[in-house]
N, C-alpha and C. Protein backbone atom coordinates (compact mmCIF):
# COMPACT_ATOMS: atom_id res chain seq x y z
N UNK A 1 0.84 -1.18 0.00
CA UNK A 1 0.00 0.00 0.00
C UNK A 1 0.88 1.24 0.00
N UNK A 2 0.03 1.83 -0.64
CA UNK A 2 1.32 3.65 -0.88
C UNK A 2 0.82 4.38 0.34
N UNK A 3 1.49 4.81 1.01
CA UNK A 3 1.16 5.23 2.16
C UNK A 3 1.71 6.87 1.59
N UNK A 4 2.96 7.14 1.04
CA UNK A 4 3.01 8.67 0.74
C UNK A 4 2.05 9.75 0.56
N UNK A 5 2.01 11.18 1.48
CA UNK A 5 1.00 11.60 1.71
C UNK A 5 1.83 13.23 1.29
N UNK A 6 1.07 13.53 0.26
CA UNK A 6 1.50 14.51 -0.69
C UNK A 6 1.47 16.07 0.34
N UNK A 7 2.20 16.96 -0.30
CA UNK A 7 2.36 17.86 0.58
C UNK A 7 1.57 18.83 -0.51
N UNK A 8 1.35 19.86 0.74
CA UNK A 8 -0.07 20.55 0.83
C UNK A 8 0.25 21.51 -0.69
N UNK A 9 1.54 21.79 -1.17
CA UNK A 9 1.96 22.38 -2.81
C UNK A 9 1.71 21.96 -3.34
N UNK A 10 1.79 19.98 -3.62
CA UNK A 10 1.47 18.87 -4.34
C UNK A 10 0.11 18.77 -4.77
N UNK A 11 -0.70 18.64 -3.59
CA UNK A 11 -2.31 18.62 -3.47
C UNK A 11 -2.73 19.94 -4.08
N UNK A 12 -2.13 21.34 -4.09
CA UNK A 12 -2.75 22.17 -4.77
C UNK A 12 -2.71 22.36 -6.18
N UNK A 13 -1.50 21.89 -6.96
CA UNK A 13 -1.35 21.88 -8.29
C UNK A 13 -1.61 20.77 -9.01
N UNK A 14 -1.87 19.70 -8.31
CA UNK A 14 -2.79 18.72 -8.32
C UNK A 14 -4.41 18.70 -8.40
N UNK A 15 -4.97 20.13 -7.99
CA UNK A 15 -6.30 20.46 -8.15
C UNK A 15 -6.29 21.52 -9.13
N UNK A 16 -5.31 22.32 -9.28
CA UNK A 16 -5.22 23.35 -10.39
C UNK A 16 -5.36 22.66 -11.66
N UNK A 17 -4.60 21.44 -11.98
CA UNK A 17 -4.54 20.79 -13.11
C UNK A 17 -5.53 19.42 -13.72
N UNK A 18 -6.53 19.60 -12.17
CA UNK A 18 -7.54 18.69 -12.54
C UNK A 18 -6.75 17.46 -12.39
N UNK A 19 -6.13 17.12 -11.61
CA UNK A 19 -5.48 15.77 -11.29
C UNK A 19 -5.27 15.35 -10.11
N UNK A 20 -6.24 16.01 -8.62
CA UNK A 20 -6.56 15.70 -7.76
C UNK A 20 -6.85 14.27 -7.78
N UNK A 21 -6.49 13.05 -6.98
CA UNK A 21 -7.03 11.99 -7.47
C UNK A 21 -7.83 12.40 -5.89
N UNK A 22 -9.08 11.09 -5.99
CA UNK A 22 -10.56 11.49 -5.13
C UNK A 22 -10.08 11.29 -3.25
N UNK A 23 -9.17 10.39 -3.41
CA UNK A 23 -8.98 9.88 -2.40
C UNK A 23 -8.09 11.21 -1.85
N UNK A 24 -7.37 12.24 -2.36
CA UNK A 24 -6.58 13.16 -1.43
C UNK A 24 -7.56 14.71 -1.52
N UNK A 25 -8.61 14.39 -1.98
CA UNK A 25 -9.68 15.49 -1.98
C UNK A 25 -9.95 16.22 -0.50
N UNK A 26 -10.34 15.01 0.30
CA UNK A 26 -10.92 15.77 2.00
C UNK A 26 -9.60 16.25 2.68
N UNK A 27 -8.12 15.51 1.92
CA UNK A 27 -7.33 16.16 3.11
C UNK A 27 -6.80 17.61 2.51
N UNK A 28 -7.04 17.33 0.66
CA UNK A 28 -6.99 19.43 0.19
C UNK A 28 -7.98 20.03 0.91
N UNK A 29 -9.28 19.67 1.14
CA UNK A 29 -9.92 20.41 1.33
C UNK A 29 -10.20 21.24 3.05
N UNK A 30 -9.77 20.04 3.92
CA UNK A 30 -9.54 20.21 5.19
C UNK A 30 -8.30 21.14 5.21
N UNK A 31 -7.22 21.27 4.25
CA UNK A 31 -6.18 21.96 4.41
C UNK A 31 -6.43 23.84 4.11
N UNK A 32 -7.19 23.35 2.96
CA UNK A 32 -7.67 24.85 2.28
C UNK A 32 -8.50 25.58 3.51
N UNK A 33 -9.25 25.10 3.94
CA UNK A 33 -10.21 25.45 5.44
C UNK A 33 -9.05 25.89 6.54
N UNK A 34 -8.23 25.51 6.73
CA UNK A 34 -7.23 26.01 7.56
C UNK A 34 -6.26 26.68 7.44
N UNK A 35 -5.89 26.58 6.17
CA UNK A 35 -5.14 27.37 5.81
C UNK A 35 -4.76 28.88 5.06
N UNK A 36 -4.97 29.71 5.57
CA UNK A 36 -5.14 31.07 5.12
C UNK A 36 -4.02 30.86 4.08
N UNK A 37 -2.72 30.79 4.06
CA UNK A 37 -1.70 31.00 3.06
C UNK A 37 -1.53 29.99 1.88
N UNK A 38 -2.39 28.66 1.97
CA UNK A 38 -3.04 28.08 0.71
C UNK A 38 -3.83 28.28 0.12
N UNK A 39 -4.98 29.22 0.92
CA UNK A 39 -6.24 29.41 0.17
C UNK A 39 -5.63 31.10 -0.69
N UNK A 40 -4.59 31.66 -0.44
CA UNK A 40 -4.02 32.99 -1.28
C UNK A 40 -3.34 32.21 -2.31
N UNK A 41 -2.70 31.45 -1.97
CA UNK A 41 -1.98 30.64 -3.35
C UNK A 41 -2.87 30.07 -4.32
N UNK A 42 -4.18 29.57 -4.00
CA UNK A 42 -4.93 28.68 -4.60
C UNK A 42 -5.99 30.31 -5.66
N UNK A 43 -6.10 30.72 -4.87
CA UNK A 43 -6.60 32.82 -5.60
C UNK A 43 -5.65 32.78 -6.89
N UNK A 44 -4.31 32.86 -6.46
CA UNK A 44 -3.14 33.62 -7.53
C UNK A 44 -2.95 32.55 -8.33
N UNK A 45 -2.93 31.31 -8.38
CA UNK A 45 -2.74 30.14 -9.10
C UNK A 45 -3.87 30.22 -10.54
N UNK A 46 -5.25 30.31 -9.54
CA UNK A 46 -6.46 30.08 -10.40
C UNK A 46 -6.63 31.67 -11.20
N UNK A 47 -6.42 32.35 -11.12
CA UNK A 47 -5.68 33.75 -11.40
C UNK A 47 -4.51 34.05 -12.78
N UNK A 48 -3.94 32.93 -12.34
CA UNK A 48 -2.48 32.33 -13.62
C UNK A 48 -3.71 32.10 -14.67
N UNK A 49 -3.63 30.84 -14.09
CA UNK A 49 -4.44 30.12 -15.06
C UNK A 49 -5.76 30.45 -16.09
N UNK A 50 -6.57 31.34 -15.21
CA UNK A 50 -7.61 31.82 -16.46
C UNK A 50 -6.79 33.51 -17.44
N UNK A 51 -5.83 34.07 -16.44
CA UNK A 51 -5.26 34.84 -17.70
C UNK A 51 -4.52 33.97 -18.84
N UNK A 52 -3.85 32.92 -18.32
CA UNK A 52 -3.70 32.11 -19.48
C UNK A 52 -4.25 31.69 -20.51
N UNK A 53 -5.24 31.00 -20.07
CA UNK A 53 -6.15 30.74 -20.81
C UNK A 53 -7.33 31.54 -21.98
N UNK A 54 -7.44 32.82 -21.02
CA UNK A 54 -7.62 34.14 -22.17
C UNK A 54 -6.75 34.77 -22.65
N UNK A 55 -5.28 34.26 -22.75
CA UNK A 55 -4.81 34.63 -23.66
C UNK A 55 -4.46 33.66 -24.59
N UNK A 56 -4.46 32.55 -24.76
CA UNK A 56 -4.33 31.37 -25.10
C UNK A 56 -5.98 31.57 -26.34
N UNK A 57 -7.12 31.90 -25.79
CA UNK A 57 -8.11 32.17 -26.49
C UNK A 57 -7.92 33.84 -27.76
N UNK A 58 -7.17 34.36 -27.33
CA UNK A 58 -7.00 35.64 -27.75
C UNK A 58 -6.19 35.68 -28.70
N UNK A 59 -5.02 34.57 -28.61
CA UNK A 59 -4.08 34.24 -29.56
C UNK A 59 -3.92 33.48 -30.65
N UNK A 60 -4.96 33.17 -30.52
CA UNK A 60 -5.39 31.76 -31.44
C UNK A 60 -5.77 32.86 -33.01
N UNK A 61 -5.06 31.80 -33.73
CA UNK A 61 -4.98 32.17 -35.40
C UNK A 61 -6.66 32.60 -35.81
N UNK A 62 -6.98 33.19 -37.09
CA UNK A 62 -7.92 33.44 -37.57
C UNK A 62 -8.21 32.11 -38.23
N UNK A 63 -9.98 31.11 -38.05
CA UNK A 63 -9.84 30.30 -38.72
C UNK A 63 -9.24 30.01 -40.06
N UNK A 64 -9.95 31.48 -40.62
CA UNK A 64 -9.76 31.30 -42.00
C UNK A 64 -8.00 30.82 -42.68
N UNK A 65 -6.96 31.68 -42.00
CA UNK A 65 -5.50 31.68 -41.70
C UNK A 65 -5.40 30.04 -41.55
N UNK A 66 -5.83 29.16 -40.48
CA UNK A 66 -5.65 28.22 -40.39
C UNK A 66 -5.58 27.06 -41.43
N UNK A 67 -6.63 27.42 -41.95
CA UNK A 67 -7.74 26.24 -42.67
C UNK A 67 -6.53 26.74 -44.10
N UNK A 68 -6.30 27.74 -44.39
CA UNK A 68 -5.27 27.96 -45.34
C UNK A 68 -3.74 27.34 -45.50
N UNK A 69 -3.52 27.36 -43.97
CA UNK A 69 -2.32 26.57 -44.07
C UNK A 69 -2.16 25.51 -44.10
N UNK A 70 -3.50 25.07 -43.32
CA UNK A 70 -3.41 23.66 -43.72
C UNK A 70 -3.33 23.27 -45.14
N UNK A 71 -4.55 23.71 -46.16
CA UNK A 71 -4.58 23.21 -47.41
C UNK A 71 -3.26 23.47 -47.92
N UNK A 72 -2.35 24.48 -47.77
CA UNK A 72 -1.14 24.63 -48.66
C UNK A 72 0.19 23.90 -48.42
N UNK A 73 -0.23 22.85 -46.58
CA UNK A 73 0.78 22.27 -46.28
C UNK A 73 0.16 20.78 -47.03
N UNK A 74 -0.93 20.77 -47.46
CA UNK A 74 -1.52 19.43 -47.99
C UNK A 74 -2.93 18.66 -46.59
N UNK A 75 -2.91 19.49 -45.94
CA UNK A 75 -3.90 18.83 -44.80
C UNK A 75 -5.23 19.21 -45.28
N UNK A 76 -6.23 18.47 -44.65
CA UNK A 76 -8.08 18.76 -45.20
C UNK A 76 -8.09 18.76 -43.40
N UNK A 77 -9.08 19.79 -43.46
CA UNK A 77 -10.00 19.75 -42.13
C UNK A 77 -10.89 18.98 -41.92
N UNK A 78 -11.10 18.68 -40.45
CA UNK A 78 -11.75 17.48 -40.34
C UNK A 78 -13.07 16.98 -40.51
N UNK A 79 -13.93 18.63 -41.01
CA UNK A 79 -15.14 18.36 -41.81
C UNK A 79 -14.61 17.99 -42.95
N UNK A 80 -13.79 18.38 -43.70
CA UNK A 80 -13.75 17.71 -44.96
C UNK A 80 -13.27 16.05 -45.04
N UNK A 81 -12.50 15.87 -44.38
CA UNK A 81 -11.82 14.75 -43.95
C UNK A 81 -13.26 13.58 -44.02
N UNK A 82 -14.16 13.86 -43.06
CA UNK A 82 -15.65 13.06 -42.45
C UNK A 82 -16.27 13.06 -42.94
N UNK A 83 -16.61 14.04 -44.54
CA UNK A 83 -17.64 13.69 -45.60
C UNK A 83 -16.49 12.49 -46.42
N UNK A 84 -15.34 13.11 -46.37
CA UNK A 84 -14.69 12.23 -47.23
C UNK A 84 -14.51 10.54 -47.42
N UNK A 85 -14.82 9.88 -46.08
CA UNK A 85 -15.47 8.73 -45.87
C UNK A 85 -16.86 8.57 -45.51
N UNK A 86 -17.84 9.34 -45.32
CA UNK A 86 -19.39 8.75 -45.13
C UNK A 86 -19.18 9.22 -46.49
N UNK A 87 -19.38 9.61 -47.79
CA UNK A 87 -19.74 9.77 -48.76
C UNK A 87 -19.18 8.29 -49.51
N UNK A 88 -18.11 8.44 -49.35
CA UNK A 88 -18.05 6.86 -50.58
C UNK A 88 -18.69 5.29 -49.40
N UNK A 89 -18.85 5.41 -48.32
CA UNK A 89 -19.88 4.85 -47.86
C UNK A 89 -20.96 4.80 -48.38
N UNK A 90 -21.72 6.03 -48.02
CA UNK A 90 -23.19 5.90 -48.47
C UNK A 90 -23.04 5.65 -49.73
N UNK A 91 -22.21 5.97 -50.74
CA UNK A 91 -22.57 5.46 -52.21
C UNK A 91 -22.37 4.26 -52.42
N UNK A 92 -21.46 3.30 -51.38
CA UNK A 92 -21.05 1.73 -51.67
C UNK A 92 -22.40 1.15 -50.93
N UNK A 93 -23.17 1.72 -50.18
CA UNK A 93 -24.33 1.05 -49.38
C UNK A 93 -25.51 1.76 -49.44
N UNK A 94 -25.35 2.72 -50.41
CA UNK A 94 -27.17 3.00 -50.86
C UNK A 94 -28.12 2.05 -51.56
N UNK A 95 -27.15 1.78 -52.54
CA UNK A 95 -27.86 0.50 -53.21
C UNK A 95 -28.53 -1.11 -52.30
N UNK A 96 -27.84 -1.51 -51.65
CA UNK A 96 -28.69 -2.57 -50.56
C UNK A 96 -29.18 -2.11 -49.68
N UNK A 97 -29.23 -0.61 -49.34
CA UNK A 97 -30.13 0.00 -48.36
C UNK A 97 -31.40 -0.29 -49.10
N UNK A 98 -31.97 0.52 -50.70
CA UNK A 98 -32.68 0.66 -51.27
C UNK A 98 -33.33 -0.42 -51.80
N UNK A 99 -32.02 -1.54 -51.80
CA UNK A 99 -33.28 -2.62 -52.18
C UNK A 99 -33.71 -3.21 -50.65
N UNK A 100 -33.31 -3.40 -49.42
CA UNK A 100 -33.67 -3.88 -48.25
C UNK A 100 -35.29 -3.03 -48.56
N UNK A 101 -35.15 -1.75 -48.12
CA UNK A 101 -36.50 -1.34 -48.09
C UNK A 101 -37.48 -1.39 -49.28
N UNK A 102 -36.68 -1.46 -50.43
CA UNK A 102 -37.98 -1.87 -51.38
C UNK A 102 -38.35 -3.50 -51.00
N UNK A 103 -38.04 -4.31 -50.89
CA UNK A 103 -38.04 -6.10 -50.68
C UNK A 103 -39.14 -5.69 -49.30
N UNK A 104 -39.25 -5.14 -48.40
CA UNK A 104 -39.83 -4.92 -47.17
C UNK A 104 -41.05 -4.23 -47.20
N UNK A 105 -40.97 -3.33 -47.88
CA UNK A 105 -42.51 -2.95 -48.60
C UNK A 105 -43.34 -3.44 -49.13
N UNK A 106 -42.41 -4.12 -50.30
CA UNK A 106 -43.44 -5.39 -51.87
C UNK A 106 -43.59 -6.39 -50.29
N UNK A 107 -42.82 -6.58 -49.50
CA UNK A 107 -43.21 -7.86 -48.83
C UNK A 107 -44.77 -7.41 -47.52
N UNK A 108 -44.69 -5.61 -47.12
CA UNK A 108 -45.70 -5.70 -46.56
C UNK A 108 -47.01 -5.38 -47.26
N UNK A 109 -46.55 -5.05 -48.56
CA UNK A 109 -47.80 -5.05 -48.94
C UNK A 109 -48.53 -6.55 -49.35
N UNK A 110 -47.41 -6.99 -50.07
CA UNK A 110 -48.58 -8.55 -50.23
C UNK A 110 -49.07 -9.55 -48.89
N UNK A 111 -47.87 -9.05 -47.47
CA UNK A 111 -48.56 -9.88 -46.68
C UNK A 111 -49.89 -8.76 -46.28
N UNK A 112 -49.96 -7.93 -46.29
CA UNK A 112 -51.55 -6.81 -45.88
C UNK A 112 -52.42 -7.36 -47.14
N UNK A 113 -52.10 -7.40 -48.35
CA UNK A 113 -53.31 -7.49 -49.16
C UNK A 113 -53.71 -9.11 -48.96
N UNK A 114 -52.80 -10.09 -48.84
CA UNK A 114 -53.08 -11.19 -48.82
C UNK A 114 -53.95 -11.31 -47.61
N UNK A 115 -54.24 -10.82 -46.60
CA UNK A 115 -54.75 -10.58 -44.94
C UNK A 115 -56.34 -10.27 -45.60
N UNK A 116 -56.33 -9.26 -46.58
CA UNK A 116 -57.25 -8.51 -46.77
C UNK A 116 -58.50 -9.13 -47.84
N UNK A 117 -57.88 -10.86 -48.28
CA UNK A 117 -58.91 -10.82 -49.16
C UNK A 117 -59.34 -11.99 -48.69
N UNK A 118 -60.37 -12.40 -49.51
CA UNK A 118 -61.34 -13.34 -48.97
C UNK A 118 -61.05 -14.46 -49.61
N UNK A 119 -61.05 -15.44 -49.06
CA UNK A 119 -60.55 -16.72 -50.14
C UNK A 119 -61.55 -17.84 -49.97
């Protein structure tokens, strides 16, 4: 059994990064409750992190820019990519789609008309 019991820096960047595992949850959280100078670190951390992240959103290429470089490095986007196999799909399996449901029709109609007449 792992008995190592992470220190209270560990447990916090461990919750910053969404990698708290469940089992060291009550002792972050009992720590954060007591601790005035983790719960300021845990402020300035989460603080990092969403200016990061809006800038990370802010920095990001113009699709259009993107979708350009890709085509000129030879890449398709991944809508194009996903018609590019359901399409020669559906064209290799329209045809036994179309006859399944025609065969299923001719078949409910003659078993309904056959129901329907008097013999």
């Amino acid at each position: 059994m792992n008995t190592h019991i992470p220190t209270p820096d560990a447990l916090l960047h461990a919750w910053i990064d969404d990698e708290l595992e469940p089992r060291h949850e009550p002792q972050f959280f009992a720590l954060l409750a007591t601790d005035s100078d983790l719960r300021d670190r845990l402020r300035q951390l989460r603080s990092v992190r969403d200016e990061a992240r809006r800038f990370g959103a802010a920095a990001a290429p113009p699709e259009a820019a993107t979708a350009a470089l890709f085509a000129r490095l030879g890449f398709e986007e991944k809508e194009q990519r996903r018609s590019a196999v359901i399409l020669p799909l559906f064209a290799r399996a329209w045809s036994p789609l179309a006859s399944a449901a025609a065969a299923a029709a001719i078949t409910a109609m003659l078993f309904l008309g056959l129901q329907n007449t008097d013999v």
